[in-house]
C-alpha atoms as a PDB file:
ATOM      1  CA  UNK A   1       9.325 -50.371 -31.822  1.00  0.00           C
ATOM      2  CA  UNK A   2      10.403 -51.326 -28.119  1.00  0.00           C
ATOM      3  CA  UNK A   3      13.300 -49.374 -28.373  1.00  0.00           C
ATOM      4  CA  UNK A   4      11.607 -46.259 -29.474  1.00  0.00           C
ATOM      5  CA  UNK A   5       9.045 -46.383 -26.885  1.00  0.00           C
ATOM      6  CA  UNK A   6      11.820 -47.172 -24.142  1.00  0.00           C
ATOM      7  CA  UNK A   7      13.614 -44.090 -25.226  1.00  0.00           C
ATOM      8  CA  UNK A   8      10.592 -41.991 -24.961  1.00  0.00           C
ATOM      9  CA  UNK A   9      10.046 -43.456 -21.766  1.00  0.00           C
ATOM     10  CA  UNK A  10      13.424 -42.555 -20.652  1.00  0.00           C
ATOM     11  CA  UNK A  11      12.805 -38.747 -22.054  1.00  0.00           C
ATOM     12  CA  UNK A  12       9.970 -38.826 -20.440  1.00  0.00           C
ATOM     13  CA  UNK A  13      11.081 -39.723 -16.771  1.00  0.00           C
ATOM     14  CA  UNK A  14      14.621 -37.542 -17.618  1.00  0.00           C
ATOM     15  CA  UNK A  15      11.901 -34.900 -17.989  1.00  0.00           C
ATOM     16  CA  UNK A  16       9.903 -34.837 -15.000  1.00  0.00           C
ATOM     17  CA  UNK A  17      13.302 -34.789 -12.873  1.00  0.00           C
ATOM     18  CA  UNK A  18      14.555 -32.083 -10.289  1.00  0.00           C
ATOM     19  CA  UNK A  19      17.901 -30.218 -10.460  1.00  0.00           C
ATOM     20  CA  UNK A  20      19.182 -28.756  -6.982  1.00  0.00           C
ATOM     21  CA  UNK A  21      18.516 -25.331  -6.775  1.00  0.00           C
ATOM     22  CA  UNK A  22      21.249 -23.682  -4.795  1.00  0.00           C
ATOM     23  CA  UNK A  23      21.675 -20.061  -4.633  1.00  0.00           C
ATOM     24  CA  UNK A  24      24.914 -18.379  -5.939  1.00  0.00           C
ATOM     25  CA  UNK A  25      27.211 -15.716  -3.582  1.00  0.00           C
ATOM     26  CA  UNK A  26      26.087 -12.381  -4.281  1.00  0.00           C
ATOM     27  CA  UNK A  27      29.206 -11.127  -7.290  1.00  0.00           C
ATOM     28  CA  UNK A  28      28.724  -7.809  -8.964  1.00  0.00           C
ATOM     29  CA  UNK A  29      27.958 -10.297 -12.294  1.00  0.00           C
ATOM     30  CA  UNK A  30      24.561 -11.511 -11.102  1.00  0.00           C
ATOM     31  CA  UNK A  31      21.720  -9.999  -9.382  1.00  0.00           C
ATOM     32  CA  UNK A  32      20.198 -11.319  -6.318  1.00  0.00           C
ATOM     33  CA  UNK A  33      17.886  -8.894  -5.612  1.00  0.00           C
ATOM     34  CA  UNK A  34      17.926  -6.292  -3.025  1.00  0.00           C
ATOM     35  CA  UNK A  35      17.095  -6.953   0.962  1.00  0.00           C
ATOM     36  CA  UNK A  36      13.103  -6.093   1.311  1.00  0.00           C
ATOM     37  CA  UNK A  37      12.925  -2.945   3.909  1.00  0.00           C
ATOM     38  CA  UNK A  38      10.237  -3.221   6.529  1.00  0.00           C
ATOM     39  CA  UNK A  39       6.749  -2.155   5.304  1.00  0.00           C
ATOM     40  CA  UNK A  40       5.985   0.153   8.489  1.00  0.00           C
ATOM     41  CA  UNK A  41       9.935   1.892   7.165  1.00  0.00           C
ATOM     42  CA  UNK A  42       8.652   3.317   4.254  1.00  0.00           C
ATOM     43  CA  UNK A  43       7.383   7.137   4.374  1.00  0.00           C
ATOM     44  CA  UNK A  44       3.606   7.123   3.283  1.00  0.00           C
ATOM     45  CA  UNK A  45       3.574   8.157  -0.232  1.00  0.00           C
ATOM     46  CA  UNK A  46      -0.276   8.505  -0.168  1.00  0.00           C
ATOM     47  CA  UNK A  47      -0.691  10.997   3.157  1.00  0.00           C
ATOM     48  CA  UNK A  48      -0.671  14.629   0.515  1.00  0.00           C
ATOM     49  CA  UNK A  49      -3.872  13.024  -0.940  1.00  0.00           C
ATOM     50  CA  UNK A  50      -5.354  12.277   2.145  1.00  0.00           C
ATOM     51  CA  UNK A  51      -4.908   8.336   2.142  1.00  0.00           C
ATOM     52  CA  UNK A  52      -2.153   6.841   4.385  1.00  0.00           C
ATOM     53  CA  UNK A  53      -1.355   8.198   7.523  1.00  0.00           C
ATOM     54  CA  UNK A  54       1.547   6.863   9.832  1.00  0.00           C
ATOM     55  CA  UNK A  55       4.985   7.486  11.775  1.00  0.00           C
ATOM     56  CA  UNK A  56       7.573   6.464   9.525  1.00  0.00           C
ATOM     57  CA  UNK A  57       9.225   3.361  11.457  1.00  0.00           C
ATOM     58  CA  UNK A  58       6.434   3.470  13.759  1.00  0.00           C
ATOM     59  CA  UNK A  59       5.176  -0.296  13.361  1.00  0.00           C
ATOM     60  CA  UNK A  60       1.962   0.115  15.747  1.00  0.00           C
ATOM     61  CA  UNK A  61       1.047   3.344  13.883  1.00  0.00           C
ATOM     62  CA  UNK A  62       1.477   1.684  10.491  1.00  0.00           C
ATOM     63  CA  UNK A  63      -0.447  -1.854  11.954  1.00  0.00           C
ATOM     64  CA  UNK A  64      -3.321   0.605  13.033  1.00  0.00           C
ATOM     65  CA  UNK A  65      -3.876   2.789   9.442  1.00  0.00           C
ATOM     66  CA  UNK A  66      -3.812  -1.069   7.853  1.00  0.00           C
ATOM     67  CA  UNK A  67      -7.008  -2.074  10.020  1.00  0.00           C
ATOM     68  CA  UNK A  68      -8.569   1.398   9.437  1.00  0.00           C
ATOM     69  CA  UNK A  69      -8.221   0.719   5.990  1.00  0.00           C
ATOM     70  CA  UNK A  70      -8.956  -3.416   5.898  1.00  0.00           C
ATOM     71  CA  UNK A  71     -12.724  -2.173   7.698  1.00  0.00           C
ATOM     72  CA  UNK A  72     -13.650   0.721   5.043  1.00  0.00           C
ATOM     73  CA  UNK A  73     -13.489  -2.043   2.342  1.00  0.00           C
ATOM     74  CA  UNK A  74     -15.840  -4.120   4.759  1.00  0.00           C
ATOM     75  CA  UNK A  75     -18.652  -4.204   2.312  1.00  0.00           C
ATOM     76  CA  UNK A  76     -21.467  -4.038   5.278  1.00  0.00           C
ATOM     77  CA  UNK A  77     -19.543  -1.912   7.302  1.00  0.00           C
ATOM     78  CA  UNK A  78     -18.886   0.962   4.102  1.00  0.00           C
ATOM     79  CA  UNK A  79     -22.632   0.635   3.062  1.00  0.00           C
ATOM     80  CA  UNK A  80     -25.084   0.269   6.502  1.00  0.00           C
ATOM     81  CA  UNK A  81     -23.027   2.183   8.726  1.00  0.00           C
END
């Protein structure tokens, strides 16, 4: 009986242990994932429907159309004003 519930003791603590996670070189055997581009880099898909409007690489222009957009889904704003 002690030796069963030592073993599951030891399973137990073996289980709640950490391994290292280090991250591999980039090979052409295992993906990494690609480098995230800047958000402000990206053309705005949305401007031919009348939504997002800025200067491709332009990071003021894109930080401006994110705070015109962050205050039309400012619930008092969109419905007493």
């Amino acid at each position: 009986m002690a030796v069963s519930l030592l073993c599951a003791a030891l399973f137990g603590l073996a289980a709640c242990g950490e391994r290292e996670q280090v991250v591999q070189p980039q090979s052409e055997k295992r993906y990494q994932g690609k480098a995230d581009t800047k958000p402000w880099d990206n053309a705005p898909l949305a401007a031919q429907l009348g939504g997002a409007q800025w200067k491709q690489g332009d990071q003021g222009s894109w930080e401006e159309q994110i705070k015109r957009r962050q205050l039309t889904q400012h619930e008092y704003r969109r419905i007493y004003q």
